[in-house]
C-alpha atoms as a PDB file:
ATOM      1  CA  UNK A   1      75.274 112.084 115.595  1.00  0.00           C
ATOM      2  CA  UNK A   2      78.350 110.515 115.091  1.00  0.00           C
ATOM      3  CA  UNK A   3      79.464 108.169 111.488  1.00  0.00           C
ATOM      4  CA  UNK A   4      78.682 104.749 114.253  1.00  0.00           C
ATOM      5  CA  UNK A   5      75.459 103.185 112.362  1.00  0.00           C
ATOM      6  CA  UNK A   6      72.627 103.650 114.146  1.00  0.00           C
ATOM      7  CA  UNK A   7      68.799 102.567 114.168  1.00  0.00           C
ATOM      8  CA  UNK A   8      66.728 105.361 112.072  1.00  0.00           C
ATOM      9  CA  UNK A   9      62.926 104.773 113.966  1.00  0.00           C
ATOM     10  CA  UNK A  10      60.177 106.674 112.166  1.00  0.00           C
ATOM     11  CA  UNK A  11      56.699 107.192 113.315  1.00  0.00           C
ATOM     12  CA  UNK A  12      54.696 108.312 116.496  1.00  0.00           C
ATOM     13  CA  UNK A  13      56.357 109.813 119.651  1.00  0.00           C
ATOM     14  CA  UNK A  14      53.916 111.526 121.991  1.00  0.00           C
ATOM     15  CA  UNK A  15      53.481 111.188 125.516  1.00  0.00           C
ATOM     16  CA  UNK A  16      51.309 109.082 127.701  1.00  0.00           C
ATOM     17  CA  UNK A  17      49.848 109.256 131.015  1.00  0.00           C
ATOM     18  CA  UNK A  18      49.511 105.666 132.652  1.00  0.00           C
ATOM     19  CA  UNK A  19      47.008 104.760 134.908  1.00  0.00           C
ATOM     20  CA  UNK A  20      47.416 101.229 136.407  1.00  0.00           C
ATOM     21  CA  UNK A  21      44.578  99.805 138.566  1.00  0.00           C
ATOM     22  CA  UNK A  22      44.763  97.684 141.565  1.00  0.00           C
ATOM     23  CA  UNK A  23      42.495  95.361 140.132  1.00  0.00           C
ATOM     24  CA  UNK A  24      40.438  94.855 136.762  1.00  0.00           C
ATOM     25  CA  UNK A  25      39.155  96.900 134.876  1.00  0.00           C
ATOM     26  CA  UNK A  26      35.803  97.736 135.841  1.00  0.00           C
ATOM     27  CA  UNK A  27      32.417  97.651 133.875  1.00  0.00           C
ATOM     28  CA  UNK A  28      30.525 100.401 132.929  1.00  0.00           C
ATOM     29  CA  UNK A  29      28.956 102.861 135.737  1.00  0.00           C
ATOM     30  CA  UNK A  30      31.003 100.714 138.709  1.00  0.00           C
ATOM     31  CA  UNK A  31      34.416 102.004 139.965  1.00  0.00           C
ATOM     32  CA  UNK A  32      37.921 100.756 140.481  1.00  0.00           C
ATOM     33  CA  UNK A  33      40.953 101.553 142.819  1.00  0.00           C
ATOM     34  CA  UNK A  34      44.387 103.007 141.204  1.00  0.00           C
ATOM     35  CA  UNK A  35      47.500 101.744 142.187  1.00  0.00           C
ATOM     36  CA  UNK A  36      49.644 104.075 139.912  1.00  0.00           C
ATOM     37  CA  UNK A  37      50.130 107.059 137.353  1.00  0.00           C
ATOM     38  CA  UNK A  38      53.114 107.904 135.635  1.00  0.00           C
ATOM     39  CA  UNK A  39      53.166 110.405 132.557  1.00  0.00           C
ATOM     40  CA  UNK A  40      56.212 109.615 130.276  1.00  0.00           C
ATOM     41  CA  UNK A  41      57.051 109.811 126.689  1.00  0.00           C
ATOM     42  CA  UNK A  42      55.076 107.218 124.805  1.00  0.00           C
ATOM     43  CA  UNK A  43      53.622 106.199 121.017  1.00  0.00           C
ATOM     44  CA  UNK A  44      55.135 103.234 118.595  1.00  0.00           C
ATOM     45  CA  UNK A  45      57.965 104.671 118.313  1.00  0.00           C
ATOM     46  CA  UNK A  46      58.931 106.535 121.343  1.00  0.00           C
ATOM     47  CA  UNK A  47      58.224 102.985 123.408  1.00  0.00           C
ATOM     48  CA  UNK A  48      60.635 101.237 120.856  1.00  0.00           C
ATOM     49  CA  UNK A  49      63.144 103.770 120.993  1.00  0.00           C
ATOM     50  CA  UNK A  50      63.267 103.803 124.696  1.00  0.00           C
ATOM     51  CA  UNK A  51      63.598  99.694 124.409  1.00  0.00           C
ATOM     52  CA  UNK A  52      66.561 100.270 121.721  1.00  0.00           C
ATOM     53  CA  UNK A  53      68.552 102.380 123.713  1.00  0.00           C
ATOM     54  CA  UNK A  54      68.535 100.030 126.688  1.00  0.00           C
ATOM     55  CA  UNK A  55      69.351  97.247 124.804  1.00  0.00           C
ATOM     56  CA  UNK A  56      72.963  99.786 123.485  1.00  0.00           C
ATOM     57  CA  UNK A  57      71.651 100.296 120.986  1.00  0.00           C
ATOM     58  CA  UNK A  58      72.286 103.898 119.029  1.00  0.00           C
ATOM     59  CA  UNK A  59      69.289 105.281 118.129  1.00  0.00           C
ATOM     60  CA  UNK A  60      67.241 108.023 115.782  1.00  0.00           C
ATOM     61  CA  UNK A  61      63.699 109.063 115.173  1.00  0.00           C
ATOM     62  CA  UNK A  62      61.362 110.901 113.468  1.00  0.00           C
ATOM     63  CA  UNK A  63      58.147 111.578 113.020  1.00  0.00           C
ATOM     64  CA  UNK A  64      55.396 113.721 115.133  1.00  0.00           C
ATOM     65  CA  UNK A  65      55.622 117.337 116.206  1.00  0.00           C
ATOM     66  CA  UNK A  66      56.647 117.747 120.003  1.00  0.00           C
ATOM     67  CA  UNK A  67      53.861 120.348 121.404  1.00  0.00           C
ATOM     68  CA  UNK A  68      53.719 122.657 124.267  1.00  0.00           C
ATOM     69  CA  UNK A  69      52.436 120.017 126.916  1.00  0.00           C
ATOM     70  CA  UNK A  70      55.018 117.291 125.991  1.00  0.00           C
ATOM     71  CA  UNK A  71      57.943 118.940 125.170  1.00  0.00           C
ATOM     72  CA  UNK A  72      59.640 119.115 128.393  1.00  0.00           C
ATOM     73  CA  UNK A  73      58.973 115.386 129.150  1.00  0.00           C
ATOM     74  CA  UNK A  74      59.974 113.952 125.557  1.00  0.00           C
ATOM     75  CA  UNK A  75      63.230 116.122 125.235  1.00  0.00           C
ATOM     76  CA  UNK A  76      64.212 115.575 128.693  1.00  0.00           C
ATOM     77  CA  UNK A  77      63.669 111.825 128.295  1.00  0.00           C
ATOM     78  CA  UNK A  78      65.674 111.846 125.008  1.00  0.00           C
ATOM     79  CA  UNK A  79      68.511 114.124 125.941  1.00  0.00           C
ATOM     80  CA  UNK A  80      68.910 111.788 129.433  1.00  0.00           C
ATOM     81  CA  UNK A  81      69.244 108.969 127.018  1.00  0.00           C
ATOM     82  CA  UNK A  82      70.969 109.648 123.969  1.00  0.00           C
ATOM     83  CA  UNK A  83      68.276 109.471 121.404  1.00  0.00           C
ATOM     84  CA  UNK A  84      68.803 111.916 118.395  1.00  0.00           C
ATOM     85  CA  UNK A  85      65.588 113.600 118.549  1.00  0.00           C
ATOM     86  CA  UNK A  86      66.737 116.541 116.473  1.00  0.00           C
ATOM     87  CA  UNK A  87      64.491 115.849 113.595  1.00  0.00           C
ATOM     88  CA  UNK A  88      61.441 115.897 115.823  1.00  0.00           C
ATOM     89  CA  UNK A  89      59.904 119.487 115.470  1.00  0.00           C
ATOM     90  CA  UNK A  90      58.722 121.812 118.304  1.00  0.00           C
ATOM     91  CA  UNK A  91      55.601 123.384 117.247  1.00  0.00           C
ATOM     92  CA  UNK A  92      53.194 126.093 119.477  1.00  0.00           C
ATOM     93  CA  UNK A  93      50.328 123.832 120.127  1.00  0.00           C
ATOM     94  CA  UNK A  94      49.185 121.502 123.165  1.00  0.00           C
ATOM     95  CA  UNK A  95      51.100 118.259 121.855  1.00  0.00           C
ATOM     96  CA  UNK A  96      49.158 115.103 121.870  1.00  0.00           C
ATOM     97  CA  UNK A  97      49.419 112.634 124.461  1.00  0.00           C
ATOM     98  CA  UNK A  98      46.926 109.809 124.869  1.00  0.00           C
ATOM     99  CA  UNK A  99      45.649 108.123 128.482  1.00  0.00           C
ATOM    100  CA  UNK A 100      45.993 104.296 129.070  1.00  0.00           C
ATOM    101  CA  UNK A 101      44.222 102.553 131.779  1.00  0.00           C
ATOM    102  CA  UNK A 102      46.232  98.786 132.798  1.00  0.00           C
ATOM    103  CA  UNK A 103      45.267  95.602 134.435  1.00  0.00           C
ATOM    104  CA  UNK A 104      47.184  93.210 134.492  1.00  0.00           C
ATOM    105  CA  UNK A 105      46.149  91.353 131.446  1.00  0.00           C
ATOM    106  CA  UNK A 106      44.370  94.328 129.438  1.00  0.00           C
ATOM    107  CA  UNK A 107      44.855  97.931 128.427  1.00  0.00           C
ATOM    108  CA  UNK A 108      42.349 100.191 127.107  1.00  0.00           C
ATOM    109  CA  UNK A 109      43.250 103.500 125.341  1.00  0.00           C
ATOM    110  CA  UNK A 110      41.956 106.917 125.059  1.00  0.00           C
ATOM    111  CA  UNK A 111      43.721 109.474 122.680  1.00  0.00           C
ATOM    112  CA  UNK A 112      43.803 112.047 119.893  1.00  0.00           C
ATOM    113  CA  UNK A 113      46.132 110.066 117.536  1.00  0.00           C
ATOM    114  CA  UNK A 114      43.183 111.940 115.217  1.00  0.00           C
ATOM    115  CA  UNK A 115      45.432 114.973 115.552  1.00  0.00           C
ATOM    116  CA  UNK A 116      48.178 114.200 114.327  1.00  0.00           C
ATOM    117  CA  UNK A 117      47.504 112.761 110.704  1.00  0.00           C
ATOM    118  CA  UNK A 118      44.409 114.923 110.314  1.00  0.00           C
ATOM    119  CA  UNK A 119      46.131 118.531 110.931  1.00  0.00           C
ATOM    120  CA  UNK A 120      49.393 116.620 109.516  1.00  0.00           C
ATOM    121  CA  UNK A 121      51.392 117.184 112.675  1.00  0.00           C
ATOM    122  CA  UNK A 122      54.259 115.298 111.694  1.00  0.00           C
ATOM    123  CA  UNK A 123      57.389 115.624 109.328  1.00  0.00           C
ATOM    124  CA  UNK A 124      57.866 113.587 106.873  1.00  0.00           C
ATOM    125  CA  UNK A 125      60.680 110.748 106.987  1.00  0.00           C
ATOM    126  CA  UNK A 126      64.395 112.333 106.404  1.00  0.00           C
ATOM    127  CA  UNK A 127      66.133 110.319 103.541  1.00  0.00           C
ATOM    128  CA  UNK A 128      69.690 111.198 104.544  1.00  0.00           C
ATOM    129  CA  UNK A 129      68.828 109.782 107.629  1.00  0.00           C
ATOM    130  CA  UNK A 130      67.552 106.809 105.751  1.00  0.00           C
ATOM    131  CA  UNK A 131      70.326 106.368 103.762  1.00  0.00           C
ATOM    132  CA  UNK A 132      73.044 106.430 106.542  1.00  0.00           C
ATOM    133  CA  UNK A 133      71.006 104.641 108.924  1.00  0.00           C
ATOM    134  CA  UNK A 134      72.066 100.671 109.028  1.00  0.00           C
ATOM    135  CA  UNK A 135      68.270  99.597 109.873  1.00  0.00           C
ATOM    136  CA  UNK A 136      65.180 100.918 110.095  1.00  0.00           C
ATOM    137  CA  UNK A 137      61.306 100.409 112.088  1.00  0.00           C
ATOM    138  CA  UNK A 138      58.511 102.752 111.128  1.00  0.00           C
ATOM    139  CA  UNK A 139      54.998 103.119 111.961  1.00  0.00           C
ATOM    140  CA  UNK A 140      53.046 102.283 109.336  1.00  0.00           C
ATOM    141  CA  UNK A 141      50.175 104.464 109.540  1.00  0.00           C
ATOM    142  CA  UNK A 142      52.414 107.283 108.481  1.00  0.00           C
ATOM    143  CA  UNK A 143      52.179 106.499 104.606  1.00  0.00           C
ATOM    144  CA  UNK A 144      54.807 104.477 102.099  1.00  0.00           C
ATOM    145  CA  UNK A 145      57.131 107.032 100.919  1.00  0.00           C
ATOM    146  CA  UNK A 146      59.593 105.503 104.450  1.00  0.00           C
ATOM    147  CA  UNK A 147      59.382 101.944 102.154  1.00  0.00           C
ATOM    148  CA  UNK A 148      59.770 103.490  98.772  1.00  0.00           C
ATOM    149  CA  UNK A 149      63.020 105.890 100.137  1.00  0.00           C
ATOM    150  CA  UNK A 150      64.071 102.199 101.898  1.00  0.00           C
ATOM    151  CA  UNK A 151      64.455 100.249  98.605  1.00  0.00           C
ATOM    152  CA  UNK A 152      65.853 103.390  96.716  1.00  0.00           C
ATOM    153  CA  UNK A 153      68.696 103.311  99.339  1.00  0.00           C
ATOM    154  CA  UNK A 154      68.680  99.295  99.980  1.00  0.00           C
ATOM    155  CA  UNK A 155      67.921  99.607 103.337  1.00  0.00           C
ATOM    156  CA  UNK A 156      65.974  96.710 105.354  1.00  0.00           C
ATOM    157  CA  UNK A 157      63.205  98.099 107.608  1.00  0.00           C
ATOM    158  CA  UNK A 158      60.684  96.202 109.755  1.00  0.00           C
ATOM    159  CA  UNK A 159      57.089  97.110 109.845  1.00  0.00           C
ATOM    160  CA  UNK A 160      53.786  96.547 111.977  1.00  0.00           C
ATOM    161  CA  UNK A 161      50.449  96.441 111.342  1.00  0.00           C
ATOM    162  CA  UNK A 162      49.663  96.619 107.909  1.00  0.00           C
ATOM    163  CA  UNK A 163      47.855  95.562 105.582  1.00  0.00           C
ATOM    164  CA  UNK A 164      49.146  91.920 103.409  1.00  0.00           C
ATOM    165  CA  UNK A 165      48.835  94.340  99.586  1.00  0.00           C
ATOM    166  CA  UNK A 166      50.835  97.484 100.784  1.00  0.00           C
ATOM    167  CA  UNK A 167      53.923  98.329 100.003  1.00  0.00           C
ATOM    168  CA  UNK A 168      55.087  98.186 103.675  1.00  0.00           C
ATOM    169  CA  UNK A 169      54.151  94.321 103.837  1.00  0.00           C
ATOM    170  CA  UNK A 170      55.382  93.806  99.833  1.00  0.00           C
ATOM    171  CA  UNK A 171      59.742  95.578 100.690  1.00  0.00           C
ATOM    172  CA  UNK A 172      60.171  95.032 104.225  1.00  0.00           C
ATOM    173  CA  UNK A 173      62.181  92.568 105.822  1.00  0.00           C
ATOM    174  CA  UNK A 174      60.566  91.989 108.661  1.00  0.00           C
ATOM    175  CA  UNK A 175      56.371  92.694 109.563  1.00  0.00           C
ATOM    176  CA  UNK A 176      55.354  91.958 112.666  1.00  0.00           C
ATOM    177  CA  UNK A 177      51.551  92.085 113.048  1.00  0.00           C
ATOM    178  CA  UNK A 178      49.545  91.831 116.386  1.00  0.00           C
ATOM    179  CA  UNK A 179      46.202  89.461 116.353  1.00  0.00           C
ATOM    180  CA  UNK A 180      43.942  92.973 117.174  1.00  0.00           C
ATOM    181  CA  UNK A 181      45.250  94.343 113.868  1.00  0.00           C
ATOM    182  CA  UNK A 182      43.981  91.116 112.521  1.00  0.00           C
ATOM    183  CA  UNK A 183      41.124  90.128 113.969  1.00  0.00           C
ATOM    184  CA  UNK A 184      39.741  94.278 112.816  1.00  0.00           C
ATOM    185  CA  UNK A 185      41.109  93.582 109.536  1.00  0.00           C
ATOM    186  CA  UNK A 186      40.239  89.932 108.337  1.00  0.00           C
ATOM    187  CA  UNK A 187      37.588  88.871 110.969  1.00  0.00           C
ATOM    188  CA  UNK A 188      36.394  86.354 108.456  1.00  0.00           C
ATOM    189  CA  UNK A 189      39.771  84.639 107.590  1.00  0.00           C
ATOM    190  CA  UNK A 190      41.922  82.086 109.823  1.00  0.00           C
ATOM    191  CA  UNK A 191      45.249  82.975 110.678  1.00  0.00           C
ATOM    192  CA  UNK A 192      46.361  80.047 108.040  1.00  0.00           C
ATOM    193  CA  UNK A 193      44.526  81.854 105.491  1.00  0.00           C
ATOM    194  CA  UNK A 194      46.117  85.587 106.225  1.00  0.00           C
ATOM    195  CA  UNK A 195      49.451  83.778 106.758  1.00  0.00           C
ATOM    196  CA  UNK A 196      49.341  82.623 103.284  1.00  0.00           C
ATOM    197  CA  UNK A 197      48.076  86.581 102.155  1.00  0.00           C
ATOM    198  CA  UNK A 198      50.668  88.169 103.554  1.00  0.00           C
ATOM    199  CA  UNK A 199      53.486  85.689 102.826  1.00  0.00           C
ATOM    200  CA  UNK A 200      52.551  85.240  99.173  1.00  0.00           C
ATOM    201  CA  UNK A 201      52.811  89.324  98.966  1.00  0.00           C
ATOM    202  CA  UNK A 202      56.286  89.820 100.536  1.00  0.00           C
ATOM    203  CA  UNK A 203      59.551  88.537 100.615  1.00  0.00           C
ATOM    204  CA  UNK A 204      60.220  89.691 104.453  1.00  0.00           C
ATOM    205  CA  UNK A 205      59.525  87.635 107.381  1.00  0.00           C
ATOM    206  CA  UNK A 206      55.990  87.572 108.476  1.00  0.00           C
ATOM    207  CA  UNK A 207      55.487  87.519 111.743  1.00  0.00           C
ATOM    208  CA  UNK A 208      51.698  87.196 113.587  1.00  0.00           C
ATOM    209  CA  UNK A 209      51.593  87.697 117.335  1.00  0.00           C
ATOM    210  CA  UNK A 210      48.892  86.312 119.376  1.00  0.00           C
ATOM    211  CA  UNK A 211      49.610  87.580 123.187  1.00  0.00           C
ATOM    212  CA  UNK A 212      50.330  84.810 125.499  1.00  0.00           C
ATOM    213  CA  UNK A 213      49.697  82.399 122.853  1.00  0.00           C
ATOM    214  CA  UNK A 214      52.054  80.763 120.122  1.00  0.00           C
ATOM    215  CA  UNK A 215      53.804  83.357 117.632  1.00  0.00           C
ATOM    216  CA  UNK A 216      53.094  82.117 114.254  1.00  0.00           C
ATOM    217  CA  UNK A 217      55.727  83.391 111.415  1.00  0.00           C
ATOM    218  CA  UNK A 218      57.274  82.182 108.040  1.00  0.00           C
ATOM    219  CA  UNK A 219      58.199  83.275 104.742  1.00  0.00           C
ATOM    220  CA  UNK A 220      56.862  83.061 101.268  1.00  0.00           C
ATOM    221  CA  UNK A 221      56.307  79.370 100.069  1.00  0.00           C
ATOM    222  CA  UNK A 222      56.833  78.008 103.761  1.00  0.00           C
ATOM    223  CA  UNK A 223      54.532  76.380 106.241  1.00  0.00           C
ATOM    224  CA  UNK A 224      53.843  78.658 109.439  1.00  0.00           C
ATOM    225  CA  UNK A 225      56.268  77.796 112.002  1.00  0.00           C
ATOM    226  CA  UNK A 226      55.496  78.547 116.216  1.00  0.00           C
ATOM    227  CA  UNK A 227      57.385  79.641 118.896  1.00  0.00           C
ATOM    228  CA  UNK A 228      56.280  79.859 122.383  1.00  0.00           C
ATOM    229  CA  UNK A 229      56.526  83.493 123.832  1.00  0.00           C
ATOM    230  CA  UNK A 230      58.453  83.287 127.075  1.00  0.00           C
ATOM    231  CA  UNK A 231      56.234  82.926 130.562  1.00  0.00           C
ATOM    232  CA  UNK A 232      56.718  85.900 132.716  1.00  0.00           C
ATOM    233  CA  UNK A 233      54.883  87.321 135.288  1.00  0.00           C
ATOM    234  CA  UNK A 234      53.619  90.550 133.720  1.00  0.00           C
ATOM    235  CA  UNK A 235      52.764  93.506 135.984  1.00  0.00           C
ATOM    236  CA  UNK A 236      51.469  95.411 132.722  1.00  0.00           C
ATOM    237  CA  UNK A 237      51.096  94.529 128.833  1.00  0.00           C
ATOM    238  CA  UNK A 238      51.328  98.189 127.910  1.00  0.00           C
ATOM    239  CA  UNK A 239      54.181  98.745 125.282  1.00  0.00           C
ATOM    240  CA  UNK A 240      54.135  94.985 124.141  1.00  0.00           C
ATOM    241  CA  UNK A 241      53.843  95.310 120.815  1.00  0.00           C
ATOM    242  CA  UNK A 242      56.368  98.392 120.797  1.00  0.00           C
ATOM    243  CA  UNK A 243      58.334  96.040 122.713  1.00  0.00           C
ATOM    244  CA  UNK A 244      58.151  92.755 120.504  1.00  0.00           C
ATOM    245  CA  UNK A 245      58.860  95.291 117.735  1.00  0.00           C
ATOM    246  CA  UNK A 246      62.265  96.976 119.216  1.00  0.00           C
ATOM    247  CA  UNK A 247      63.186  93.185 119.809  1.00  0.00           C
ATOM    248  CA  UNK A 248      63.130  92.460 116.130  1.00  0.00           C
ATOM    249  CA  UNK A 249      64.922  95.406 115.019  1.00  0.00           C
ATOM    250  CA  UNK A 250      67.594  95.192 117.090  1.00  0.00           C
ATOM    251  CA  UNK A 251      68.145  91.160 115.896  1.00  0.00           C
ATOM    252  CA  UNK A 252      67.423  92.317 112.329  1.00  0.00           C
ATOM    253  CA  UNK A 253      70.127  95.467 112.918  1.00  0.00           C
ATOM    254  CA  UNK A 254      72.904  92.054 113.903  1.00  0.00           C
ATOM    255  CA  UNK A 255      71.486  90.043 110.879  1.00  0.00           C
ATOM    256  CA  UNK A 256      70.521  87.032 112.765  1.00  0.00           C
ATOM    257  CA  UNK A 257      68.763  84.522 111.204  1.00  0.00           C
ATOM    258  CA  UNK A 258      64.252  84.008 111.241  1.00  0.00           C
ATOM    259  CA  UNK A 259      64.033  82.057 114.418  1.00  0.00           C
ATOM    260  CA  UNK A 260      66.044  84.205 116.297  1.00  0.00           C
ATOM    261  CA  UNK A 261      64.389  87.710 114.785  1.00  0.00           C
ATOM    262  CA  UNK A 262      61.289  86.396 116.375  1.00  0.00           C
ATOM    263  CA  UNK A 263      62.836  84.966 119.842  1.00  0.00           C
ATOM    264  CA  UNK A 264      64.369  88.150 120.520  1.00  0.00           C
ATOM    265  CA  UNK A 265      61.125  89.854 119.769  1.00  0.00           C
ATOM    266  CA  UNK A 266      59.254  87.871 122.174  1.00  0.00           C
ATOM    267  CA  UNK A 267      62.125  87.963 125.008  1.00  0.00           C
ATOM    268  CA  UNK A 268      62.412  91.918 124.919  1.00  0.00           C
ATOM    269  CA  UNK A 269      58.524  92.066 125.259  1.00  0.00           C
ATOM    270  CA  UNK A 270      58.019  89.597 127.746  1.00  0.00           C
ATOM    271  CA  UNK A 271      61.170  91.299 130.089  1.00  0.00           C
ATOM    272  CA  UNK A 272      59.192  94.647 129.513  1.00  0.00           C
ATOM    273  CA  UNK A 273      55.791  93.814 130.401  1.00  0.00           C
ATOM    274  CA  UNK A 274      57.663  92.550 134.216  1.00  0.00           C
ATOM    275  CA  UNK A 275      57.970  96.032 134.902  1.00  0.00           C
ATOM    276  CA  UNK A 276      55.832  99.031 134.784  1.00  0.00           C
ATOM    277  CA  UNK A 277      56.547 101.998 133.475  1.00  0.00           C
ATOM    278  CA  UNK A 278      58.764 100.809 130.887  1.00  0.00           C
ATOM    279  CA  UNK A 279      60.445 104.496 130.256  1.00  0.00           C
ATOM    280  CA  UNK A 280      61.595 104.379 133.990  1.00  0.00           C
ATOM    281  CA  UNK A 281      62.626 100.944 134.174  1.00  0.00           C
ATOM    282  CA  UNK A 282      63.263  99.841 130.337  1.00  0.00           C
ATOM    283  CA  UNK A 283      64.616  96.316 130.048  1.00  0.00           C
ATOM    284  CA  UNK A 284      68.235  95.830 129.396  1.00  0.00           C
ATOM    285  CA  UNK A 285      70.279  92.997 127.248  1.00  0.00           C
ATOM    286  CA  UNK A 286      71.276  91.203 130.321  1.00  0.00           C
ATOM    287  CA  UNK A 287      67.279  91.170 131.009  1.00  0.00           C
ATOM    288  CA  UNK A 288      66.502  89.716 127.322  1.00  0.00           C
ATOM    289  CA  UNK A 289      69.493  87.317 127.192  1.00  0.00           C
ATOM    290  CA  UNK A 290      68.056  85.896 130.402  1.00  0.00           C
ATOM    291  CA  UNK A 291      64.726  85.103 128.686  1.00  0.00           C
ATOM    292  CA  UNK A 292      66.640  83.998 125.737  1.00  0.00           C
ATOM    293  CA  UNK A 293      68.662  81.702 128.145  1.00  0.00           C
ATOM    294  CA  UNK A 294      65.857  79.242 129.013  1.00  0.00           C
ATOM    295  CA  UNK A 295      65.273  77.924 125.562  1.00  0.00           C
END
């Protein structure tokens, strides 16, 4: 990779194969028609780095071993792209890949993310890569040493889905954290009452998502402010939250202000939800801008 700054992503890149029904998705012991199946590179971070790069963004990641049944389709997808993937390892087993069945308003997973963090398939994040990256957006299931190697090198990151006392929530500059992370979480606390949890243990911008409903977000000390995600008509909600996530890095990456962080989070998920698969059809700036363009 070039000296050009460029987005460092760390976390989960696998592959996933898609199965998107005609209809709903069907109750237990009935049936239901498929309309589609694609199999395409997938996971947190693959989704978000597939977003990046359409929006011109350049673009590195890290993370989870490529395996024998997903190697061809992740470095084929990468190399078509230009995503550094050269710090993703090739190892000699079957690769994990999870399967996804879509309606239009639901998605329900089945994988072996087990694999990966149980038989450690994954290499831990590069700090040179860190250090001459000009953001960052890592998954934070993968541990904290991506935060601690962040502050060492003063390097603002965004995170998802953690916890309000971890050190992901305490350094980053932006958290972004989806209402099913909450609701497992703190199913016994409002969203006022987590709000004022996680703010009061960060000094990043905390950002909840609640699907079709309002985006609440804020910072320590602040009352929760709203913003209306954009109305689109979605075809499938799977790679929202990757979406909504490669939307805030890329506004945090041009250090534009709160309100705009979360505006561009909701407009790059709610152009790639219009479209489905999102690795064959990603959406591009001129897509996003055109969300951003109505309000």
């Amino acid at each position: 990779m070039s000296t050009e700054k460029f987005i460092y992503l760390y976390g989960q890149v696998i592959t996933s194969e898609s199965i998107l029904l005609c209809g709903d998705f069907p109750k237990a012991d009935s049936y239901a028609e498929i309309k589609e199946i694609h199999h395409q590179i997938g996971g947190e971070t693959g989704t978000a780095a597939v977003i990046l790069a359409s929006l011109g963004c350049r673009v590195k990641i890290g993370g989870t071993h490529i395996g024998n049944s997903n190697r061809s389709i992740i470095r084929s997808y990468l190399d078509g792209h230009g995503i550094d993937g050269s710090e993703l390892v090739d190892k000699d087993f079957d690769g994990v890949m999870d399967r996804i069945i879509i309606d239009k308003d639901t998605r329900t997973g089945f994988g072996e993310w087990g694999k990966l963090w149980n038989t450690v398939y994954y290499e831990p994040p590069c700090e040179e890569s860190i250090k001459n990256c000009s953001v960052m957006g890592w998954d934070n299931f993968c541990g904290e040493l991506t935060a601690e190697l962040c502050r060492k090198h003063g390097k603002k990151y965004a995170a998802i889905d953690c916890v309000y006392d971890s050190a992901a929530n305490r350094f980053c500059e932006v958290n972004a954290v989806s209402h099913e992370f909450l609701e497992g979480h703190y199913p016994d606390k409002s969203p006022e009452e987590i709000y004022g949890l996680y703010t009061e243990n960060s000094e990043g911008l905390i950002i909840f998502t609640f699907g079709k409903n309002n985006v609440m977000y804020g910072r320590k000390g602040q009352p929760p402010k709203f913003f209306k995600p954009y109305s689109v008509d979605a075809v499938s909600t799977l790679g929202a939250g990757d979406s909504f996530k490669a939307g805030t890095i890329y506004a945090l990456s041009l250090g534009l202000p709160d309100e705009d962080i979360v505006r561009y989070g909701c407009a790059s998920a709610g152009a790639a939800i219009t479209r489905f698969p999102i690795s064959e059809n990603p959406p591009t700036l001129e897509d996003v801008e055109k969300l951003l363009a109505e309000r």
